[in-house]
Protein backbone atom coordinates (compact mmCIF):
# COMPACT_ATOMS: atom_id res chain seq x y z
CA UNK A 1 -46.08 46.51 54.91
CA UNK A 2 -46.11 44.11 57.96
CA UNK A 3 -49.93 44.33 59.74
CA UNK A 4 -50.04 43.30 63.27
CA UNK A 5 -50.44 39.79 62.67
CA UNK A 6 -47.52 39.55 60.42
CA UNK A 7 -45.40 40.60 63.19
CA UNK A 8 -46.81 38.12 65.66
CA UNK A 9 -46.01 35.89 63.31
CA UNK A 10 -42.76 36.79 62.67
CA UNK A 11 -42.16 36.92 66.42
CA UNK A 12 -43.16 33.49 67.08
CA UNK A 13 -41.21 31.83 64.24
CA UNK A 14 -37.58 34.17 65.26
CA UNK A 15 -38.54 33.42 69.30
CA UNK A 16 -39.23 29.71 68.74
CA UNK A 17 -35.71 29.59 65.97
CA UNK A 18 -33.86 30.99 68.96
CA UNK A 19 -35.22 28.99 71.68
CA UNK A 20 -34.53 26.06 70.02
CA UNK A 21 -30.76 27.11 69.24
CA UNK A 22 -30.27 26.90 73.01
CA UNK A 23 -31.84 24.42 73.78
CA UNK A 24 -29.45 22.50 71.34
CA UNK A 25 -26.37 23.79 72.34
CA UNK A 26 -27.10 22.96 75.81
CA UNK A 27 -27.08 19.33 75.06
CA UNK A 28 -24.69 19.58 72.43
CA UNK A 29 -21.99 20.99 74.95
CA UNK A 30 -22.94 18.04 77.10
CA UNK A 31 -22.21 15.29 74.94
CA UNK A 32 -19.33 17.10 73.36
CA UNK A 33 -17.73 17.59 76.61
CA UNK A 34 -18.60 13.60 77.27
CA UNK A 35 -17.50 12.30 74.41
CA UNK A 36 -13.83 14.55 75.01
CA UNK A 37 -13.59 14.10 78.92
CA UNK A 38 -11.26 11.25 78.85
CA UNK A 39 -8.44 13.82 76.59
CA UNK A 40 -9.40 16.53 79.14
CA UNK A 41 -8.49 14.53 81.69
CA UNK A 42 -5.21 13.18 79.90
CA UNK A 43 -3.72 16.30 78.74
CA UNK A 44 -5.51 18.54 80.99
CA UNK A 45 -6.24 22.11 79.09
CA UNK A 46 -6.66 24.77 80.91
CA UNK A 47 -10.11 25.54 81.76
CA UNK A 48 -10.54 29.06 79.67
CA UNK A 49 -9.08 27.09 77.12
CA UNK A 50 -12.18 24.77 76.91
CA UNK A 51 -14.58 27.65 77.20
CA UNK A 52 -13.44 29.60 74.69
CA UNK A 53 -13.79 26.34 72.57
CA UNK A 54 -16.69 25.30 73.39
CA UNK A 55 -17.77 29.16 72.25
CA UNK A 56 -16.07 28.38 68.63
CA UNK A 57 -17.82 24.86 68.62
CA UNK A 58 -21.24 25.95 69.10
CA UNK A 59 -21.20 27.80 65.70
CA UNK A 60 -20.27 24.85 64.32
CA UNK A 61 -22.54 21.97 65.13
CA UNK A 62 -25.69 24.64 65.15
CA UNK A 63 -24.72 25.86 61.59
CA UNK A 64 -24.21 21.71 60.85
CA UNK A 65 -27.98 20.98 62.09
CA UNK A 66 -29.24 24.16 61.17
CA UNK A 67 -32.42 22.56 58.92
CA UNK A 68 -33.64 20.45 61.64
CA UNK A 69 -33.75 23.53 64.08
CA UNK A 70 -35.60 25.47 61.24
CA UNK A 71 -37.86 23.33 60.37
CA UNK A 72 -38.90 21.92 64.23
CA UNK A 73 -39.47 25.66 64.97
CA UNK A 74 -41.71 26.30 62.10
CA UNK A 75 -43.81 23.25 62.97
CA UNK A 76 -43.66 23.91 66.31
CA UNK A 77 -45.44 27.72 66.74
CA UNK A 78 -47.28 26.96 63.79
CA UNK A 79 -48.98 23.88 65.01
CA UNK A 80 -49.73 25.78 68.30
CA UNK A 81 -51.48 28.23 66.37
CA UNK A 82 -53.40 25.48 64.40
CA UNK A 83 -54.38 24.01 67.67
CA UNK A 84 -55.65 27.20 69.47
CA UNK A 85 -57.89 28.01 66.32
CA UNK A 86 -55.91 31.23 64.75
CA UNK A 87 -55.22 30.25 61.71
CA UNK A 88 -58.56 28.81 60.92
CA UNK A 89 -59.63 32.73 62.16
CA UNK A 90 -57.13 33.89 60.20
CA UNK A 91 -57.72 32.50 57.51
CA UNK A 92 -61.62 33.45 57.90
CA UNK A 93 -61.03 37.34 57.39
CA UNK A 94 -60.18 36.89 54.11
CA UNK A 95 -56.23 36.30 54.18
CA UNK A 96 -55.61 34.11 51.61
CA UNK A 97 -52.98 31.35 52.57
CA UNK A 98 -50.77 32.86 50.51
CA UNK A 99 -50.49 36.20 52.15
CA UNK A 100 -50.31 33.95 55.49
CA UNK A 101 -47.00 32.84 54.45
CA UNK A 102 -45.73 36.22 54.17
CA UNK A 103 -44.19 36.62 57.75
CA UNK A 104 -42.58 32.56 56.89
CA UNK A 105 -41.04 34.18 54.02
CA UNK A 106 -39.87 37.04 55.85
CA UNK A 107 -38.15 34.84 58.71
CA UNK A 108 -36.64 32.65 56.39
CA UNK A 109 -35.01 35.66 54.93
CA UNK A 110 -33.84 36.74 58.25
CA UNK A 111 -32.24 33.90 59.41
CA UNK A 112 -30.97 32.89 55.67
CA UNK A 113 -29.23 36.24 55.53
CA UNK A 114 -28.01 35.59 58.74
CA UNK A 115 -26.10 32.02 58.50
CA UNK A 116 -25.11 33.18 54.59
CA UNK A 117 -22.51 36.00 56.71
CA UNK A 118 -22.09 33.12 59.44
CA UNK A 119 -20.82 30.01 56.44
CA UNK A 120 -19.15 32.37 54.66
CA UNK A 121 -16.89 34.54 57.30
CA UNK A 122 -17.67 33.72 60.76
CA UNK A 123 -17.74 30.29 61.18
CA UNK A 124 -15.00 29.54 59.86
CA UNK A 125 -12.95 31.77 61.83
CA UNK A 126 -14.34 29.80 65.12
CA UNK A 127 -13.87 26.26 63.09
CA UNK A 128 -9.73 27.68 63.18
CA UNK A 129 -9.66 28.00 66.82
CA UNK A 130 -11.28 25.18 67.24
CA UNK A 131 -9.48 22.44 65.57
CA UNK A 132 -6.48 24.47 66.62
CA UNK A 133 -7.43 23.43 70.00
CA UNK A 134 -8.44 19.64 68.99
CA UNK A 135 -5.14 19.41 67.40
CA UNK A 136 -3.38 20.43 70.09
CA UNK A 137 -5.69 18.56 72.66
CA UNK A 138 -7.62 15.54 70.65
CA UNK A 139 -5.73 14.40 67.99
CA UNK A 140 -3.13 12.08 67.05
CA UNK A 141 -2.55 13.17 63.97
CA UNK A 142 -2.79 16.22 62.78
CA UNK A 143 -2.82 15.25 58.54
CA UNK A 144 -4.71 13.36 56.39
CA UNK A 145 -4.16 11.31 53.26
CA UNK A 146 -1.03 9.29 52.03
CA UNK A 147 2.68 11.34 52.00
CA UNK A 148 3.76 8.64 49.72
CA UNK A 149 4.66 8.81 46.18
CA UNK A 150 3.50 12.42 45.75
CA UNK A 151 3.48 14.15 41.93
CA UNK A 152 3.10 17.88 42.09
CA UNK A 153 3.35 20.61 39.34
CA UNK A 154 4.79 23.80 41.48
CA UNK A 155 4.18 25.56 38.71
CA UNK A 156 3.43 25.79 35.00
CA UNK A 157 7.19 24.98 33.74
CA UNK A 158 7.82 22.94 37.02
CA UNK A 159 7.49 19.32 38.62
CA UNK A 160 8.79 17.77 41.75
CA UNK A 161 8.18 13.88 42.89
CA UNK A 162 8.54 12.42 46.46
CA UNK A 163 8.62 9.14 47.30
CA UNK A 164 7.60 9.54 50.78
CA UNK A 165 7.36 12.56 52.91
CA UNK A 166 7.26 13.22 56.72
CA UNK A 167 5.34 16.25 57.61
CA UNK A 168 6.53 16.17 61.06
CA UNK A 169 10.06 16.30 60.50
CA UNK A 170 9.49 18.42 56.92
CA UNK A 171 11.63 15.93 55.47
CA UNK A 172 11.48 14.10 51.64
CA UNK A 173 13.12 11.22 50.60
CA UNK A 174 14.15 10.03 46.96
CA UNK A 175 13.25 13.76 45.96
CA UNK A 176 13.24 15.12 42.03
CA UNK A 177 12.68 18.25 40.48
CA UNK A 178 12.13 19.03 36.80
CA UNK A 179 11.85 21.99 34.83
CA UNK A 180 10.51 21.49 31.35
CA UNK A 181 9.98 24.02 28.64
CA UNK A 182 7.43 22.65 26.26
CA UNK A 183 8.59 19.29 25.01
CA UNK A 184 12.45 20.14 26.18
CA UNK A 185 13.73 19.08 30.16
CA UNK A 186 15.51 21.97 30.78
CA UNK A 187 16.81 20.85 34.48
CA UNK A 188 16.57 17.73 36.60
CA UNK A 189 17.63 17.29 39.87
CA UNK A 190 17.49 14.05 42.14
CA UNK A 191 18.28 14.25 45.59
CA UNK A 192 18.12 10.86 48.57
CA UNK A 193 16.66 13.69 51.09
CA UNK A 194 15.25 17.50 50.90
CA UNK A 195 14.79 19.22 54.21
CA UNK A 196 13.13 22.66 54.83
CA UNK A 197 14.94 24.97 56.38
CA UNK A 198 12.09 27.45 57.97
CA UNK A 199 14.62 30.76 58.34
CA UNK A 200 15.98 30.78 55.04
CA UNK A 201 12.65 29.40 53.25
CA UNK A 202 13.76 26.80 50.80
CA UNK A 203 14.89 23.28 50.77
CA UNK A 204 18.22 21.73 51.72
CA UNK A 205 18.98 19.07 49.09
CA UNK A 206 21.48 16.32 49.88
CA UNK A 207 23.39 13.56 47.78
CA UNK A 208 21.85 15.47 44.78
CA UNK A 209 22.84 14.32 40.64
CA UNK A 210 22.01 17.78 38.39
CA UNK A 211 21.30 17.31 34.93
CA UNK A 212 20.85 20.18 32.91
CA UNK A 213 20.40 20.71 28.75
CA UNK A 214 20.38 23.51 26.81
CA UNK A 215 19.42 21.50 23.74
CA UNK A 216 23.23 22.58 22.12
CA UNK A 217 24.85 19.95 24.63
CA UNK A 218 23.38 17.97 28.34
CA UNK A 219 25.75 18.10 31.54
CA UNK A 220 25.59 15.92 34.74
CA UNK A 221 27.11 17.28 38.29
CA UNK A 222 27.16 15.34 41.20
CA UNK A 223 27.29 17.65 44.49
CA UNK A 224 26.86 16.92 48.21
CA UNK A 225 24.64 19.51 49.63
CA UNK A 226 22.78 22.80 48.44
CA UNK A 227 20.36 25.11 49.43
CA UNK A 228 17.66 25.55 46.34
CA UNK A 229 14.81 27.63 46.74
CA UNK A 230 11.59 26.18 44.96
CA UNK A 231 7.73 27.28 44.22
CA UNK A 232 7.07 25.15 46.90
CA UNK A 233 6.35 24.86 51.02
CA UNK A 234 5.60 22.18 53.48
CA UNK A 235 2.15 23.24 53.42
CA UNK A 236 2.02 22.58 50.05
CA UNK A 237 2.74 18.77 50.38
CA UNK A 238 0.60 17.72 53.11
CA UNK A 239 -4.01 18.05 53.36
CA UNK A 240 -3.99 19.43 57.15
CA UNK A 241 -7.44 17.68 58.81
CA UNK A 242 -10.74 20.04 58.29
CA UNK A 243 -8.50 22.54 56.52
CA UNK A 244 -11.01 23.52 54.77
CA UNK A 245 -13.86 24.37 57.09
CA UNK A 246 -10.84 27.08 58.11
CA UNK A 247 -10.64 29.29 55.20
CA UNK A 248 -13.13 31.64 55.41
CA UNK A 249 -14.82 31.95 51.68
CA UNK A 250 -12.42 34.12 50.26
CA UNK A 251 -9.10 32.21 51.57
CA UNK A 252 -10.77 29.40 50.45
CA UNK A 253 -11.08 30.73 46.44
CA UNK A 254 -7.81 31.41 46.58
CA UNK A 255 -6.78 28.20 47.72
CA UNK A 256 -8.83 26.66 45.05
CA UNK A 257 -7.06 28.63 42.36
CA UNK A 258 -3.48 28.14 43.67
CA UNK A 259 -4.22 24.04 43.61
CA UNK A 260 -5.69 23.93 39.88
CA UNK A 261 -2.74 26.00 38.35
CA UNK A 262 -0.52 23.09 40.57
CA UNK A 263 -2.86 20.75 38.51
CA UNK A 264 -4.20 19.54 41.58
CA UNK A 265 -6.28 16.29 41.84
CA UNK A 266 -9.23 15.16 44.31
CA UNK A 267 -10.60 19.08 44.99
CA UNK A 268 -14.14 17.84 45.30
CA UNK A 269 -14.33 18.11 48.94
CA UNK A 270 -13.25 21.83 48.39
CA UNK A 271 -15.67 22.49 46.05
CA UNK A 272 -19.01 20.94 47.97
CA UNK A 273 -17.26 23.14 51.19
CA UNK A 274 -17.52 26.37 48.86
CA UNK A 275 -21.12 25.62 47.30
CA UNK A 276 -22.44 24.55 50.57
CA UNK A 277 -22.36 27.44 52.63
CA UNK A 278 -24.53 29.42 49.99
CA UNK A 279 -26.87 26.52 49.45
CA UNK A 280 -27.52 25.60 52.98
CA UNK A 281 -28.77 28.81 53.82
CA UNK A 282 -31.02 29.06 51.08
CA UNK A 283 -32.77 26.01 52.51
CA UNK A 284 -34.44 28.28 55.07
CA UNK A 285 -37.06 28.74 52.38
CA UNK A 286 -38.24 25.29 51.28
CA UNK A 287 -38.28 24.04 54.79
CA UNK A 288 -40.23 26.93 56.48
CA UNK A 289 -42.94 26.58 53.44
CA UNK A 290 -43.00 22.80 53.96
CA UNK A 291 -43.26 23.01 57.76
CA UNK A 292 -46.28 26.31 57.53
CA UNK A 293 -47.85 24.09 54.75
CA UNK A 294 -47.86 21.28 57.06
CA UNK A 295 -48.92 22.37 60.52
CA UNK A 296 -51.24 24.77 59.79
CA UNK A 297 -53.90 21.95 59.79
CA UNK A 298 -55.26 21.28 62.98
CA UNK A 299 -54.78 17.23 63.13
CA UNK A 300 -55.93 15.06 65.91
CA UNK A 301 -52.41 14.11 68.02
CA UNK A 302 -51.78 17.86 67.98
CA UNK A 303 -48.30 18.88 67.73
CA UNK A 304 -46.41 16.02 68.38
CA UNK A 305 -47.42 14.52 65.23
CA UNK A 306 -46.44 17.63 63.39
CA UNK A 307 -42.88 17.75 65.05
CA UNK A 308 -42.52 14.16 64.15
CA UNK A 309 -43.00 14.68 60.56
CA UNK A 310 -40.45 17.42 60.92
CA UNK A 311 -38.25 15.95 62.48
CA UNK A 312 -38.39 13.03 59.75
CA UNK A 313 -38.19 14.96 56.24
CA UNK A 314 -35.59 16.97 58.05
CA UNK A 315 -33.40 13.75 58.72
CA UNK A 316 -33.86 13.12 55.07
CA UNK A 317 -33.11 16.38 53.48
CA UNK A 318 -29.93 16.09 55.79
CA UNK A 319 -29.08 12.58 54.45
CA UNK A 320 -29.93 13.74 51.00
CA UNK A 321 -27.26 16.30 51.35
CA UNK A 322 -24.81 13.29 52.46
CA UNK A 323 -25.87 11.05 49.63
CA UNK A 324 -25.31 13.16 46.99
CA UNK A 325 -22.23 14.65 48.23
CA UNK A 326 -20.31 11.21 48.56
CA UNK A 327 -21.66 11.18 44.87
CA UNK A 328 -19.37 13.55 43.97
CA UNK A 329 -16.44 12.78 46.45
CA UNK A 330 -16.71 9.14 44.93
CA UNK A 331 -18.15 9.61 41.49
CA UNK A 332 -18.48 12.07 38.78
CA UNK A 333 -21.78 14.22 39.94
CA UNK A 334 -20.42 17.72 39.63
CA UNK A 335 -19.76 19.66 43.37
CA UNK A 336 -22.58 22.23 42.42
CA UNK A 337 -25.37 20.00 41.40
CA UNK A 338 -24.48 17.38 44.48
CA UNK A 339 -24.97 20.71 46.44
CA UNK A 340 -27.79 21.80 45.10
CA UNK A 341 -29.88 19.10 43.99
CA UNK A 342 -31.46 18.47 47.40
CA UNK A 343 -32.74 22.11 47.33
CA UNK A 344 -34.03 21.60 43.74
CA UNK A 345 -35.33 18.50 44.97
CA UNK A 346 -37.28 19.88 48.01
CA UNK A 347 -38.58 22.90 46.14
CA UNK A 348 -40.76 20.31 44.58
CA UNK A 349 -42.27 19.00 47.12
CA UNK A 350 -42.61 22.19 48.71
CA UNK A 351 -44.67 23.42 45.81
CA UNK A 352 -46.39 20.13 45.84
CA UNK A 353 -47.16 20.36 49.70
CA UNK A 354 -48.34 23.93 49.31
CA UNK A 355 -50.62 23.46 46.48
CA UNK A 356 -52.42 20.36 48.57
CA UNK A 357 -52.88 22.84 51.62
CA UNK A 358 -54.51 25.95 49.40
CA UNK A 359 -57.08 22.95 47.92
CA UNK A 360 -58.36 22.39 51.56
């Protein structure tokens, strides 16, 4: 059960969380809209158009910096407290620091809970609407990556090659398709250009050469133009920019499964996307014991030497996070460890932290 100062407690830390938040997203409107005047100006959206996404890009850079506004809240109300004497009164009915943390705990578990719904469903949702609108408004470009010399398996009896691709124009040159049945190529076609044709769904082939064998004998046909429909779609040959941060958790499982049955390469980024939103969260918890552990001691400076420790391990948890994520971009770590390991990391010197402030 929560006792009365379990619930001021509580209060402070959610008040403080909140306060913070917008604070942040004053500012971070500010410079967004700074940074992005110069396109307003250019190709001049229309002004519910830039409200509604700077509403879907709040959600966005808050959830991004969401450790640093955890962690500066904790330090901040706690610190107060330190300052005015309550803990140390606290502390002096008996509570044991332990059972002080209790309310941390419970907060953490509030706002975890919380951003877990938001990474998972939510966000992503606004991250759609919003880089719909910076595509349509920001960008130049609109894909990512090479569309040269692309090898794809559409499926587990079928290959196609492209030399190069224009996603604009959904238009392949020096196009190939082959269907083989275990050690046997069943079908080959080469074609100078494929096309998509949107209304009827498949792929106009032209100046095409057919080969087909049925092991008993091997033909060759030469033909102009056809119409073939494939296991394939436009979509499927191009990485749209930040696609990912638009699949909500579940769209983006499925997408994960359709590109390892196409034997899909370079899925790392994927991956780190899909642990991250459960990790992040989880985060709540090592920074708020950190940040009690740590301002709870009255220290002569007062709180703005407490924020600026905050402030600091915060700004290396985050480019922890960074590090070991290009680690597994670049190198072998594995998605889930780069994910985790900061966490694992921190919980350490949480424990470490706490056990130096129960000594004092």
């Amino acid at each position: 059960m929560l006792i009365k100062i379990d619930k001021y407690i509580l209060r402070n830390f959610l008040l403080t969380f909140v306060f913070l938040l917008i604070i942040f997203s004053a500012i971070a409107i500010v410079f967004d809209y700074t940074e992005k005047m110069k396109d307003f100006v250019k190709r001049k959206p229309a002004g519910i158009e830039v409200l509604h996404y700077f509403a879907n890009f709040l959600p966005y850079i808050l959830a991004l910096l969401f450790p640093i506004f955890i962690f500066v809240a904790v330090i901040l109300f706690t610190s107060r407290l330190a300052n005015r004497s309550e803990i140390i009164a606290i502390l002096n009915t008996g509570m044991t620091f332990k059972r002080f943390l209790r309310p941390y705990f419970l907060g953490a578990a509030i706002i975890c809970s919380v951003l877990l719904l938001a990474n998972h469903y939510i966000i992503p949702k606004a991250n759609k609407k919003r880089l719909q609108f910076e595509e349509k408004y920001i960008w130049e470009h609109l894909y990512e990556g090479s569309h040269n010399e692309m090898h794809i398996r559409i499926s587990p009896t079928e290959y196609i090659y492209l030399q190069s691709y224009n996603p604009d124009t959904k238009t392949g040159f020096h196009f190939t398709y082959e269907k083989i049945e275990g050690t046997l190529l069943k079908e080959k076609w080469m074609a100078d250009k494929c096309v998509y044709d949107s209304i009827r769904k498949g792929w106009k082939l032209s100046d095409i050469v057919i080969q087909r064998n049925d092991t008993l004998k091997e033909s060759l046909e030469k033909v102009k133009d056809q119409f073939k429909k494939m296991a394939f779609v436009p979509e499927d040959l191009v990485v749209r920019r930040e696609g990912k941060q638009m699949m909500t958790s579940p769209q983006l499982n499925a997408h994960l499964r359709k590109e390892e049955a196409k034997g899909s390469e370079n899925l790392s980024e994927y991956y780190i996307e899909k642990y991250r939103r459960t990790a992040s969260p989880f985060s709540a918890f090592i920074l708020s014991i950190i940040g009690a552990c740590l301002a709870s001691k009255k220290v002569r400076g007062g709180s703005g030497v407490h924020v600026a420790i905050g402030l600091m391990i915060s700004a290396v948890y985050i480019f922890m996070m960074q590090f070991t994520t290009t680690f597994a971009i670049k190198g072998n770590l594995h998605p889930m460890i780069a994910v985790w390991l900061p966490n694992v990391l921190f919980s350490f010197v949480a424990y470490a932290i706490y056990r130096q402030r129960i000594k004092v």
